[in-house]
C-alpha atoms as a PDB file:
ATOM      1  CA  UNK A   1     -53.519 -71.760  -5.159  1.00  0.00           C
ATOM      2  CA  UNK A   2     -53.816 -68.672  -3.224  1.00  0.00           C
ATOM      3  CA  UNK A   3     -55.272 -65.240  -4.241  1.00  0.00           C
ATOM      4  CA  UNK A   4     -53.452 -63.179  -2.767  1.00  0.00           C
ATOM      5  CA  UNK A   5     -49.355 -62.641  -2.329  1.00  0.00           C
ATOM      6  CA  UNK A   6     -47.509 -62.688   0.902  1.00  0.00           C
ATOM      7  CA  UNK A   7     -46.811 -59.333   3.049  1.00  0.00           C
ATOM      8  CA  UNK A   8     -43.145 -59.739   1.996  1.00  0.00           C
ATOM      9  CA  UNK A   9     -43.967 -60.256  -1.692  1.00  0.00           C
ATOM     10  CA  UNK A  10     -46.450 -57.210  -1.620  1.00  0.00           C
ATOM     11  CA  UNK A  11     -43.846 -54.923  -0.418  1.00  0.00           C
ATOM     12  CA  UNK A  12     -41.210 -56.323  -3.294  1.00  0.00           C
ATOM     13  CA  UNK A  13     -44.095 -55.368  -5.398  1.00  0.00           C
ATOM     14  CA  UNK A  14     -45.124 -51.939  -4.009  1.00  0.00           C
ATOM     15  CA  UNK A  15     -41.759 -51.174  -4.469  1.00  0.00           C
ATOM     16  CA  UNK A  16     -41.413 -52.288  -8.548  1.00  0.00           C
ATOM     17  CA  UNK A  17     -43.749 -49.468  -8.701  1.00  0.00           C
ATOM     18  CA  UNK A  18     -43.251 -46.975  -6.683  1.00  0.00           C
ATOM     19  CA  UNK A  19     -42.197 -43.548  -7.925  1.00  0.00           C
ATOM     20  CA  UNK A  20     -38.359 -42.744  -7.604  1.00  0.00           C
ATOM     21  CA  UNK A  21     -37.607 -39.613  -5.619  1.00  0.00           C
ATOM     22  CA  UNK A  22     -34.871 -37.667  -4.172  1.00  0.00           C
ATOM     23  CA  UNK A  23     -34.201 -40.466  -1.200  1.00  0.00           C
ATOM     24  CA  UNK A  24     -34.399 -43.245  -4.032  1.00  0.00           C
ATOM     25  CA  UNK A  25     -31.742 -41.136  -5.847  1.00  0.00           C
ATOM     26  CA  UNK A  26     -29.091 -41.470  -2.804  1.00  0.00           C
ATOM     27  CA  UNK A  27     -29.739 -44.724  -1.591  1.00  0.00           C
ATOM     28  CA  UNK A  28     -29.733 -46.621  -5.334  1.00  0.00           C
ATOM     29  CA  UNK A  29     -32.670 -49.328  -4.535  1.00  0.00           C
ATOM     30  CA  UNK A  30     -32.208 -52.021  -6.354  1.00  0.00           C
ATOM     31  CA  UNK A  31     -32.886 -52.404 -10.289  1.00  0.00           C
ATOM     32  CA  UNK A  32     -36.157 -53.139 -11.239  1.00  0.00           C
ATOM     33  CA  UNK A  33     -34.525 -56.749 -12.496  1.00  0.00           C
ATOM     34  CA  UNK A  34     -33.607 -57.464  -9.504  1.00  0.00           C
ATOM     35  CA  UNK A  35     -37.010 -56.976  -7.668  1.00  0.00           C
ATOM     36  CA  UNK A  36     -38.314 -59.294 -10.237  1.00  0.00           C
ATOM     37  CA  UNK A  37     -36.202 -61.907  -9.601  1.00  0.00           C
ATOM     38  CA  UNK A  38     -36.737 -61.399  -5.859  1.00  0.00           C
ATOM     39  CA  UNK A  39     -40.435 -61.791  -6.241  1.00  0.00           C
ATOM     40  CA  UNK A  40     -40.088 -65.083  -8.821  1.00  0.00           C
ATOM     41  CA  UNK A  41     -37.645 -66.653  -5.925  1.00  0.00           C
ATOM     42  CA  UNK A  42     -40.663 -66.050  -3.118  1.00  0.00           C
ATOM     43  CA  UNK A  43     -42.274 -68.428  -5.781  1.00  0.00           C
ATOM     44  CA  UNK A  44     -46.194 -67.327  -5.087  1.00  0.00           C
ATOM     45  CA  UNK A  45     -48.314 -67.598  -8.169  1.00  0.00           C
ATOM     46  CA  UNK A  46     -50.192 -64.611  -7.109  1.00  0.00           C
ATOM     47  CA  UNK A  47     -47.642 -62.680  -8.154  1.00  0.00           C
ATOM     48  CA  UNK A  48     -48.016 -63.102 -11.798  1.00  0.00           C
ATOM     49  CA  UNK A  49     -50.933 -60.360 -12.116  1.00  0.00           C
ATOM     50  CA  UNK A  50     -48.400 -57.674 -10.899  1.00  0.00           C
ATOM     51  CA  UNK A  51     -45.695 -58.861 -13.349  1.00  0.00           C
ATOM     52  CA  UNK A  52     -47.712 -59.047 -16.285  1.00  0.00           C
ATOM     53  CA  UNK A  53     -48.063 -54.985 -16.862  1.00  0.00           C
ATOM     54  CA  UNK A  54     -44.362 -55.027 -16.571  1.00  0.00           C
ATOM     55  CA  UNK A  55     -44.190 -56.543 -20.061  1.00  0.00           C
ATOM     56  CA  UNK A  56     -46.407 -53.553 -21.451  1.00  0.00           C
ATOM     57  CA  UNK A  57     -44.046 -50.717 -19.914  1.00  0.00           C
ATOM     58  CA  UNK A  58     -40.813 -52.016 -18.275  1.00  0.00           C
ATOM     59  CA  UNK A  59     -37.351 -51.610 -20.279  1.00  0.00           C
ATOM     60  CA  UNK A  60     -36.168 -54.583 -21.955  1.00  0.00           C
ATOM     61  CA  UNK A  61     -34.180 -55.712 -18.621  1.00  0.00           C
ATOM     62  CA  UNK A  62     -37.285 -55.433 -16.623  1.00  0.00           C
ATOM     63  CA  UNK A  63     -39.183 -57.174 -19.581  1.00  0.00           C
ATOM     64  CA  UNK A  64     -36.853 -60.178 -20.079  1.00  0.00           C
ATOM     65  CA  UNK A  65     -36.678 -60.611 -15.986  1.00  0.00           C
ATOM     66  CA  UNK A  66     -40.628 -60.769 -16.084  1.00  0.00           C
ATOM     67  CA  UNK A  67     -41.158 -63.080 -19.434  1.00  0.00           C
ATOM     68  CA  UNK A  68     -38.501 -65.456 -16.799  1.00  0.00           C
ATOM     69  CA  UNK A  69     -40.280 -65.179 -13.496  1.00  0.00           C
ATOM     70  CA  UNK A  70     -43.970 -65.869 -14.790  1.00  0.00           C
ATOM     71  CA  UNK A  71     -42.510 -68.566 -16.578  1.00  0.00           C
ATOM     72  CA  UNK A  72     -41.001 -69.826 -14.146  1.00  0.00           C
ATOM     73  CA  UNK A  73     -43.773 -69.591 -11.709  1.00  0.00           C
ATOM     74  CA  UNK A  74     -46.299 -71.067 -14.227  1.00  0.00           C
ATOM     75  CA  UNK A  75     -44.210 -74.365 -13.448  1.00  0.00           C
ATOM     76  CA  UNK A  76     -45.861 -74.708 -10.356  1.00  0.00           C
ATOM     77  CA  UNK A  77     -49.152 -75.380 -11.859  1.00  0.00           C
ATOM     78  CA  UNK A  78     -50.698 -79.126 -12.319  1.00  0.00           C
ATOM     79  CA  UNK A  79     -52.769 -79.903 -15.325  1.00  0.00           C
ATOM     80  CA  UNK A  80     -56.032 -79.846 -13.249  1.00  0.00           C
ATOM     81  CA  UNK A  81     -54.988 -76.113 -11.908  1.00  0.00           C
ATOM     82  CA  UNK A  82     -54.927 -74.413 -15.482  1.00  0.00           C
ATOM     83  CA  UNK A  83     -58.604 -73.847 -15.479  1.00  0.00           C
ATOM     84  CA  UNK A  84     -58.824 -72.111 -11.920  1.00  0.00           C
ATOM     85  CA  UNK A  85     -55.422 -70.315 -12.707  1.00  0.00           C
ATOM     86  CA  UNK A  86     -57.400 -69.094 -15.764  1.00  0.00           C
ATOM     87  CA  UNK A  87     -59.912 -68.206 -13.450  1.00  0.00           C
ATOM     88  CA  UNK A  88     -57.470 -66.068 -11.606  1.00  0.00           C
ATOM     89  CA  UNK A  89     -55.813 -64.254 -13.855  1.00  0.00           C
ATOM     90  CA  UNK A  90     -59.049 -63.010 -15.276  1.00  0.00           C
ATOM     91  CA  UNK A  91     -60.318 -61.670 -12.042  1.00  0.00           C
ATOM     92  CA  UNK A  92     -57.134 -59.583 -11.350  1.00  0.00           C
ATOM     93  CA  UNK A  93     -59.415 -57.251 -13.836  1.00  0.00           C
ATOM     94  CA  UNK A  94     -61.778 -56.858 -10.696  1.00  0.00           C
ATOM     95  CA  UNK A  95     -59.678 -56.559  -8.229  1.00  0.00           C
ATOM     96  CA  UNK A  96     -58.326 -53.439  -9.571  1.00  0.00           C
ATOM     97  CA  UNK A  97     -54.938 -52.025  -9.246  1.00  0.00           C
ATOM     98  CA  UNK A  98     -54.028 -49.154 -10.910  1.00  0.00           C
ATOM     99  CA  UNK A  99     -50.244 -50.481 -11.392  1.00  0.00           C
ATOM    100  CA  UNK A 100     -52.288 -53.388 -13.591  1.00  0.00           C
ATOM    101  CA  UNK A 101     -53.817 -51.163 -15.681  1.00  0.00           C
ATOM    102  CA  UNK A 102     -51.485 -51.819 -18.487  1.00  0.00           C
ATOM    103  CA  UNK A 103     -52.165 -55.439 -18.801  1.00  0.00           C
ATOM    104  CA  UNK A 104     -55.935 -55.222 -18.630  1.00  0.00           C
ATOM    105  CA  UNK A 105     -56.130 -52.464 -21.417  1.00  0.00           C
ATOM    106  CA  UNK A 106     -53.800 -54.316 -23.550  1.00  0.00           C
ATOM    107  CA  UNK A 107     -55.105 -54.770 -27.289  1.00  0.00           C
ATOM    108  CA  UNK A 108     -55.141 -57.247 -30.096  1.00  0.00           C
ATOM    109  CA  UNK A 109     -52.396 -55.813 -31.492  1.00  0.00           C
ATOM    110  CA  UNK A 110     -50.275 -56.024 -28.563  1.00  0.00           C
ATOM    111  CA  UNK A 111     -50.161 -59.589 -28.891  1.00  0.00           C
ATOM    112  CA  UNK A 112     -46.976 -59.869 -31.527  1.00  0.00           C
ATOM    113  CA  UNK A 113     -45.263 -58.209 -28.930  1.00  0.00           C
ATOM    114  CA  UNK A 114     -45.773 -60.819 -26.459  1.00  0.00           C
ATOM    115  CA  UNK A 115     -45.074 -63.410 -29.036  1.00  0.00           C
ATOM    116  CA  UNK A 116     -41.164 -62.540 -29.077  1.00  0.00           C
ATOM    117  CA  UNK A 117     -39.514 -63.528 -25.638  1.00  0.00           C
ATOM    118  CA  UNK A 118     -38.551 -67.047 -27.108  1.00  0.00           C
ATOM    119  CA  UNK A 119     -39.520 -70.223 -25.093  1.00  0.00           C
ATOM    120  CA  UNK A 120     -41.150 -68.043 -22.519  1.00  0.00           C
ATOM    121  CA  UNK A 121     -43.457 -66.904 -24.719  1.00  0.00           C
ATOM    122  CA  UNK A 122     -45.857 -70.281 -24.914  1.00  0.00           C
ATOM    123  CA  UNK A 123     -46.513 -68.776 -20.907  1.00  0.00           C
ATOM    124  CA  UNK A 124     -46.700 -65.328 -21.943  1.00  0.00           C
ATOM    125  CA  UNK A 125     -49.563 -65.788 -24.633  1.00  0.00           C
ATOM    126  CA  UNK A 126     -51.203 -68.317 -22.746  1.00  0.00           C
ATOM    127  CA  UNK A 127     -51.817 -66.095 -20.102  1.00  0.00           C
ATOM    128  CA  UNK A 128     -52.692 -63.437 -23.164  1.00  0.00           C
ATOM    129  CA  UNK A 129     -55.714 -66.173 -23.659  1.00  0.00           C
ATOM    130  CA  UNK A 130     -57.159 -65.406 -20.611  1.00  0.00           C
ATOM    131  CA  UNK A 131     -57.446 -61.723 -21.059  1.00  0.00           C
ATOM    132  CA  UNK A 132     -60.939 -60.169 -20.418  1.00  0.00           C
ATOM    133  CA  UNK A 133     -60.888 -58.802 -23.817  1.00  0.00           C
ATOM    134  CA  UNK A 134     -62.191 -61.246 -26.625  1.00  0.00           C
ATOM    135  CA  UNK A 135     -60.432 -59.889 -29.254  1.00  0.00           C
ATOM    136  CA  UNK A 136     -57.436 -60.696 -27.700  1.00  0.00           C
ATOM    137  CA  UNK A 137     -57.602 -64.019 -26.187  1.00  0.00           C
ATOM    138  CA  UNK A 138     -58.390 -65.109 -30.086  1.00  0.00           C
ATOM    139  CA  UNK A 139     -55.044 -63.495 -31.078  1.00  0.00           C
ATOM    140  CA  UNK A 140     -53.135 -64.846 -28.264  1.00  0.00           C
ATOM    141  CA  UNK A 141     -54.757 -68.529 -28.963  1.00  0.00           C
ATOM    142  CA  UNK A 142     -54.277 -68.159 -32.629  1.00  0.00           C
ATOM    143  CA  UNK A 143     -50.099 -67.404 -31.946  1.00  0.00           C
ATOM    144  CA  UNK A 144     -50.208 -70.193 -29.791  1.00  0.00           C
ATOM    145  CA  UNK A 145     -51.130 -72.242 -32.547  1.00  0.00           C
ATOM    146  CA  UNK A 146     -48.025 -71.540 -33.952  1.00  0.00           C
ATOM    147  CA  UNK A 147     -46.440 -72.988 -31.240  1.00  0.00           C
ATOM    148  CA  UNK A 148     -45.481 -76.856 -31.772  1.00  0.00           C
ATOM    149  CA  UNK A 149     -44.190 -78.226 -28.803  1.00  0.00           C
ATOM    150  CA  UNK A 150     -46.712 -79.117 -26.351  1.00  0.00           C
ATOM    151  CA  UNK A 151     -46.751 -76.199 -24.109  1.00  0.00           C
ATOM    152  CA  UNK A 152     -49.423 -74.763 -25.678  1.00  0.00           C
ATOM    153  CA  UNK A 153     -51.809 -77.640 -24.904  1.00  0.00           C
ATOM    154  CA  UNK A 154     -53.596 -76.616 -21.377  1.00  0.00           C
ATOM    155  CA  UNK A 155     -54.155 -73.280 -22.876  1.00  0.00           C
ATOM    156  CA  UNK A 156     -55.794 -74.691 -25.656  1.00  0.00           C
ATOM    157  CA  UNK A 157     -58.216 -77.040 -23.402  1.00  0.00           C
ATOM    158  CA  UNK A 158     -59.223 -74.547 -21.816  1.00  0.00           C
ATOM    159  CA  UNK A 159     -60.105 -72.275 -24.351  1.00  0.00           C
ATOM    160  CA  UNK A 160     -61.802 -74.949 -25.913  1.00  0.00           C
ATOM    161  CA  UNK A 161     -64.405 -73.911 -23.587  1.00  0.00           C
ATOM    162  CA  UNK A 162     -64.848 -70.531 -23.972  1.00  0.00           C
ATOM    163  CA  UNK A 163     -67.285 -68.794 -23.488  1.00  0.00           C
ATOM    164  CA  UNK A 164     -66.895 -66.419 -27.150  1.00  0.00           C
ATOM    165  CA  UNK A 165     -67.939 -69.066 -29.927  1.00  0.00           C
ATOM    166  CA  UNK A 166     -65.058 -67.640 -31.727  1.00  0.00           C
ATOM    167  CA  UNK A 167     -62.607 -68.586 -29.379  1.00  0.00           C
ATOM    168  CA  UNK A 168     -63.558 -71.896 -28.894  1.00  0.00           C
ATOM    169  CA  UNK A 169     -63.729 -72.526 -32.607  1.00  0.00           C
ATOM    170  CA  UNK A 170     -60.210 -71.202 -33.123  1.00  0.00           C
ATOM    171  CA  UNK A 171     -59.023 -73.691 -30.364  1.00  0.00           C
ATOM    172  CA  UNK A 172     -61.015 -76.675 -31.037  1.00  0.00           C
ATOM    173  CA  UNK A 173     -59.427 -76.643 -34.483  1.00  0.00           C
ATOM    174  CA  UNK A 174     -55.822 -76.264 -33.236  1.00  0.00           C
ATOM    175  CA  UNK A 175     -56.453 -79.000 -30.618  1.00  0.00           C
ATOM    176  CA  UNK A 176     -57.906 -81.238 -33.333  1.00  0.00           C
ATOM    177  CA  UNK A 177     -55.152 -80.856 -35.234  1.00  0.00           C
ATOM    178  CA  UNK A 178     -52.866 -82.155 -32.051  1.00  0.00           C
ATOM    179  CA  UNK A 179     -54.461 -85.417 -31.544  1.00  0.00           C
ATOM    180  CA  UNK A 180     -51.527 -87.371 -33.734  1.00  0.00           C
ATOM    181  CA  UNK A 181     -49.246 -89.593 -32.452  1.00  0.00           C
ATOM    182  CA  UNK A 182     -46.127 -87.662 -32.249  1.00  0.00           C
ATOM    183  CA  UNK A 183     -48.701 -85.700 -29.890  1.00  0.00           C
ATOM    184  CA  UNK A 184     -49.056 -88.915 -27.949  1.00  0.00           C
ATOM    185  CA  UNK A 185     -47.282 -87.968 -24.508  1.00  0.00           C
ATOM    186  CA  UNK A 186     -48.405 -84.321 -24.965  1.00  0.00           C
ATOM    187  CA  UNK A 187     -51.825 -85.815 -24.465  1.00  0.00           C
ATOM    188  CA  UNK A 188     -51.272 -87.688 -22.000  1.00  0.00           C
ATOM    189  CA  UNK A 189     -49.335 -85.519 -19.977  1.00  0.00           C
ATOM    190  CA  UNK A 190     -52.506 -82.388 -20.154  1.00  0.00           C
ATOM    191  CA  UNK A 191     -55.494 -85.403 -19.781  1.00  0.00           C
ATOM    192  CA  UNK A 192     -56.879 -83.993 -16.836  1.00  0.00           C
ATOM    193  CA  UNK A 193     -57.743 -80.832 -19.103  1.00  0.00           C
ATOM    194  CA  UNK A 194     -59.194 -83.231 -21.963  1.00  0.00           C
ATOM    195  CA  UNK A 195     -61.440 -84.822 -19.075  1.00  0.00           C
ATOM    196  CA  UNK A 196     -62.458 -81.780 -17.902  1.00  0.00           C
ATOM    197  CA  UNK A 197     -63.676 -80.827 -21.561  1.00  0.00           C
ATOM    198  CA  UNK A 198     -65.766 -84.222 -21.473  1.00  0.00           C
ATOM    199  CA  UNK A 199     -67.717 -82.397 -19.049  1.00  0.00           C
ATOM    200  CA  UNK A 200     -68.276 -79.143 -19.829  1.00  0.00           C
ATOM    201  CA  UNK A 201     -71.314 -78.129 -21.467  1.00  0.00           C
ATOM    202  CA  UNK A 202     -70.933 -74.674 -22.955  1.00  0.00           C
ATOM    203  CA  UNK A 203     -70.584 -76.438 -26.231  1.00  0.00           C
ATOM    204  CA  UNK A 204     -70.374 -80.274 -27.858  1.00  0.00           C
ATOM    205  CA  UNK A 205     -66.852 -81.566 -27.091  1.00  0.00           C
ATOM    206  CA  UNK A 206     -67.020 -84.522 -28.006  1.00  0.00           C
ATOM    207  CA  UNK A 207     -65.345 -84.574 -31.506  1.00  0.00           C
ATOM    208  CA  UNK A 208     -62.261 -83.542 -29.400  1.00  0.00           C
ATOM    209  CA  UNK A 209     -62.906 -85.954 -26.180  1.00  0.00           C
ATOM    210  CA  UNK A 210     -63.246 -89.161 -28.571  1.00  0.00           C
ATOM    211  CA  UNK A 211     -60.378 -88.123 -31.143  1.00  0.00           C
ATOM    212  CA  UNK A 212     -58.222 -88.102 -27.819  1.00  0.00           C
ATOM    213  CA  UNK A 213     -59.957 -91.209 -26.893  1.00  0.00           C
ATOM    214  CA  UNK A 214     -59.459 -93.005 -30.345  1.00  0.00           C
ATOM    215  CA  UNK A 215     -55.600 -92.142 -30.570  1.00  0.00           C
ATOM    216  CA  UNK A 216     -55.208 -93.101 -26.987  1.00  0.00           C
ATOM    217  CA  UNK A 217     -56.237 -96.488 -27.818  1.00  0.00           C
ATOM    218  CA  UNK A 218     -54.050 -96.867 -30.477  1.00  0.00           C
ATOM    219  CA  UNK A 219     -51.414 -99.171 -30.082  1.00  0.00           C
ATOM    220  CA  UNK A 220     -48.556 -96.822 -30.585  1.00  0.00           C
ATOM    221  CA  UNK A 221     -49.651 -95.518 -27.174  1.00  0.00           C
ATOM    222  CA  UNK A 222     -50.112 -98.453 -25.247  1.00  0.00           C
ATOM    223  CA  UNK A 223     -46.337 -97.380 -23.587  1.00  0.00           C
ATOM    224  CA  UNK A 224     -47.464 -94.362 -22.086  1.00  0.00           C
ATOM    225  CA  UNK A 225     -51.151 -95.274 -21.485  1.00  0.00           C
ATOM    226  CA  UNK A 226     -49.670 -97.794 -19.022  1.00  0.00           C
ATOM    227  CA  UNK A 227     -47.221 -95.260 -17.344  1.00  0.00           C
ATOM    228  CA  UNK A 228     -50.123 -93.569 -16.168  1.00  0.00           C
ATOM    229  CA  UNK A 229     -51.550 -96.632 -14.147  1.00  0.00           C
ATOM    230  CA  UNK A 230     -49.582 -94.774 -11.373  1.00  0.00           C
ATOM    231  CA  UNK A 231     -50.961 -91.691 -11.787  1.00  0.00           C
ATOM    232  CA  UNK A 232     -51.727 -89.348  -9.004  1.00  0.00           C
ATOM    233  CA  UNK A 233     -54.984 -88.133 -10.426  1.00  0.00           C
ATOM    234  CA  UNK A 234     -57.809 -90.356  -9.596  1.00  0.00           C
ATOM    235  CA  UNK A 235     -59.326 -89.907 -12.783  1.00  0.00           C
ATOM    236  CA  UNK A 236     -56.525 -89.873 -15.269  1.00  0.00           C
ATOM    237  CA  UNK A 237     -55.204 -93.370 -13.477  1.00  0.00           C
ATOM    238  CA  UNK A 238     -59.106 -94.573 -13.887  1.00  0.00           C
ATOM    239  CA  UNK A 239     -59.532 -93.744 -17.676  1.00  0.00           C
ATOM    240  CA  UNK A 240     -56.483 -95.129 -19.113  1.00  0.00           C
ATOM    241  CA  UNK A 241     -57.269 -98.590 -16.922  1.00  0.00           C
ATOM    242  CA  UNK A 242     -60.918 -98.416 -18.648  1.00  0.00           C
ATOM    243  CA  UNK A 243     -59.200 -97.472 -22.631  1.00  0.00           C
ATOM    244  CA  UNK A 244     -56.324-100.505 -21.981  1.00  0.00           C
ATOM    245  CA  UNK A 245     -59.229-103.020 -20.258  1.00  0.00           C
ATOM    246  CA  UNK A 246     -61.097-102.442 -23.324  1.00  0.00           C
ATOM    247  CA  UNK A 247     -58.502-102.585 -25.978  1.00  0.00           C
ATOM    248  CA  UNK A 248     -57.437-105.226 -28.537  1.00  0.00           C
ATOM    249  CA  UNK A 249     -54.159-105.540 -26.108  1.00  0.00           C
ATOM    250  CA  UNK A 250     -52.308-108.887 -26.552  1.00  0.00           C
ATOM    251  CA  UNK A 251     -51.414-108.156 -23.027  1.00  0.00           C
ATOM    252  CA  UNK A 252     -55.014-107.818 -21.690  1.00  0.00           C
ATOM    253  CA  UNK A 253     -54.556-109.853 -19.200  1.00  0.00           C
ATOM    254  CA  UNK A 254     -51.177-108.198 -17.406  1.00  0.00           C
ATOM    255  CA  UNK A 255     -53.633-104.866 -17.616  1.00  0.00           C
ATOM    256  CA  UNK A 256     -56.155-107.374 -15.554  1.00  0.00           C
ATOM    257  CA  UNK A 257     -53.959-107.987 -12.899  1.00  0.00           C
ATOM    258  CA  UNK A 258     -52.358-104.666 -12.379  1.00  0.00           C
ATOM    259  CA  UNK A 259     -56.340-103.454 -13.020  1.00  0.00           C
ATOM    260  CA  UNK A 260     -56.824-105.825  -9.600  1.00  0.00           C
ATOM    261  CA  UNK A 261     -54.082-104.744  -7.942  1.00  0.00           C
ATOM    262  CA  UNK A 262     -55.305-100.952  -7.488  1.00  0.00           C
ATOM    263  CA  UNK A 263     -56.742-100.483  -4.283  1.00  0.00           C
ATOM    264  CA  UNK A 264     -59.299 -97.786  -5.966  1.00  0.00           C
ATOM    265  CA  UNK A 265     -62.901-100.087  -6.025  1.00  0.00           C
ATOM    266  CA  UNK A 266     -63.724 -98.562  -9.480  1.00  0.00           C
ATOM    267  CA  UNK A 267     -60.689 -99.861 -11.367  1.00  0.00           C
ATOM    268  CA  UNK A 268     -61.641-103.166  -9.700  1.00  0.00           C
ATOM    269  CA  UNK A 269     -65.072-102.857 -11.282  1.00  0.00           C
ATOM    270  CA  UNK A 270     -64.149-102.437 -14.510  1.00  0.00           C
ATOM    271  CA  UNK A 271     -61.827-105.412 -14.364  1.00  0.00           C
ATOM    272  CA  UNK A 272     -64.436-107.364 -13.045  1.00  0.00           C
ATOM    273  CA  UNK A 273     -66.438-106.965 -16.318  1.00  0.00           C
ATOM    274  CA  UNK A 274     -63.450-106.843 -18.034  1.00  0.00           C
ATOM    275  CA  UNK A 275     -62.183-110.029 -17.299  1.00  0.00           C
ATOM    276  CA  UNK A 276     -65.703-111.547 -17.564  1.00  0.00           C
ATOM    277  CA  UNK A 277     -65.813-110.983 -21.425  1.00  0.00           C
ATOM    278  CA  UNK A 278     -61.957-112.339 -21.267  1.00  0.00           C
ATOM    279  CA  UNK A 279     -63.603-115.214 -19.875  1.00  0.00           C
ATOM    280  CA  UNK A 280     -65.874-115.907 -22.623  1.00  0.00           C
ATOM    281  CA  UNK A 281     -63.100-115.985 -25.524  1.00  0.00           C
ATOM    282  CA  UNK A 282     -61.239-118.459 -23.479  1.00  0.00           C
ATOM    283  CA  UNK A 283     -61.850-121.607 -21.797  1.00  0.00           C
ATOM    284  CA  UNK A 284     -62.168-121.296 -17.483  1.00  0.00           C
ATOM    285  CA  UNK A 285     -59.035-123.060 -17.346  1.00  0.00           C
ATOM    286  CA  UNK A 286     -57.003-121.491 -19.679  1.00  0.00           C
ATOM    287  CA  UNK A 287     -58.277-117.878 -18.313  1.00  0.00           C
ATOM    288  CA  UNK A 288     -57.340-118.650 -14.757  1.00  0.00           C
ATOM    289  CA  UNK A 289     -53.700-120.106 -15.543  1.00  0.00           C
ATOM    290  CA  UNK A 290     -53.001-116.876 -17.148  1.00  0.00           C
ATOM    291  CA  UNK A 291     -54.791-114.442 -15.113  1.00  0.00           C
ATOM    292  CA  UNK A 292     -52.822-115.659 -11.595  1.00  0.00           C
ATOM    293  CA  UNK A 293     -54.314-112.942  -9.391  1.00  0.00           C
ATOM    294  CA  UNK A 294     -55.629-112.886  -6.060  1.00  0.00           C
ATOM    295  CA  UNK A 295     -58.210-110.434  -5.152  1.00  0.00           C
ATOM    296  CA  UNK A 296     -58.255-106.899  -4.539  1.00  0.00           C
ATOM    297  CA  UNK A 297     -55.726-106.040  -1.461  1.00  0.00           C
ATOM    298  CA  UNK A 298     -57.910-105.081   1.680  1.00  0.00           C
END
């Protein structure tokens, strides 16, 4: 994503803020609303720094139009962009603005505040959880954990690795508490954020990594496991080949030949050793009439 907004944007911006005067009297610029909604439409993600004070100071128009347009610029992100965009948002602290001010000097008990704009708010406090102030990302992670729709999951991953043992405490739990099966697509759909954990090392993930693991396996989400054999990311399509290849599937073998079919050489390995331990439970012949494959497409 990029850092910085677009010329056009800036101006929309610089002009959310600026200080009405005599010529803003006669002309009527437009209401701040409607600047907000101009700047959402431009769709840059950069933006969302320069919208968040908005929701400390602006009237409950300007407030509403803002709680919309981050949300609906959040959209944008893919699961394996939360932890830069978290990134991000945290160094809009150093590149200092006084119009931001607001945002970044927001405290703990601001967060309640931020917890009322409805559906928007699982963006709003999300965002809250990457504040540069401790005390606040715990609040904002703890009122996502009131949250129960799935939403709330890349915010929790990656506050899972944070770098206040309090933090990551407070979100560990809530994640642990989301590995269940009616969590099941959830998962899937934030993976690339539980892989990521897998390999961070600020703390030991790995209760999380192999509770996501262990329901994954489960046969109530041997549906959606398969759905992702199509996925874009490299590594979420690789890990749910590996968890079905090595399941007690009745289908095994189907998961062999799609496993074959893939065109990425470390799927292929896998199915390799894979299908020798198939191999072993079966006789040669009755392996090979079931597993009718051809190898890997050039």
């Amino acid at each position: 994503m990029k850092n910085k907004v677009s010329e056009s944007t800036e101006r929309l911006i610089e002009s959310l803020y600026a200080r009405k005067g005599l010529w803003d009297r006669i002309v009527q610029p437009s209401a701040p609303d409607e600047v907000i909604q101009q700047i959402a439409q431009a769709g840059e993600l950069a933006a969302i720094p320069d919208l968040l004070p908005i929701l400390i100071i602006g009237d409950r128009r300007a407030i509403r139009a803002s709680t919309n347009a981050i949300h609906h610029l959040l959209q944008q992100l893919k699961p394996a962009d939360f932890a830069q965009f978290d990134e991000f948002v945290r160094q809009g602290y150093s590149e200092w603005r006084v119009r931001r001010e607001p945002w970044y000097t927001m405290k703990a008990e601001d967060i309640g505040h931020l917890a009322s704009f409805g559906e928007t708010s699982i963006s709003i406090l999300g965002i809250a959880s990457s504040h540069t102030n401790g005390y606040v990302r715990e609040v904002a992670v703890r009122e996502l954990g009131k949250m129960q729709t799935g939403a709330e999951l890349p915010f929790l991953f990656v506050r899972a690795n944070d770098w206040v043992p309090q933090v990551r405490s407070v979100a560990r739990d809530l994640l642990l508490k989301r590995i269940r099966p009616d969590y099941i697509h959830h998962l899937i759909a934030w993976l690339p954020l539980a892989l990521r954990l897998a390999k961070m090392s600020r703390d030991d993930h790995s209760t999380v990594v192999e509770e996501v693991r262990a329901l994954l396996s489960s046969p109530g989400a041997r549906e959606a496991l398969h759905e992702e054999f199509e996925s874009k990311d490299l590594f979420v399509r690789r890990f749910c080949f590996e968890l079905a290849m090595n399941s007690n599937e009745t289908d095994c073998l189907s998961v062999l030949q799609s496993a074959f079919g893939q065109s990425d050489p470390e799927v292929r390995k896998v199915a390799v050793v894979s299908s020798a331990v198939s191999r072993q439970a079966m006789s040669l012949s009755e392996y090979f009439s079931k597993l009718s494959v051809t190898t890997a497409p050039s």
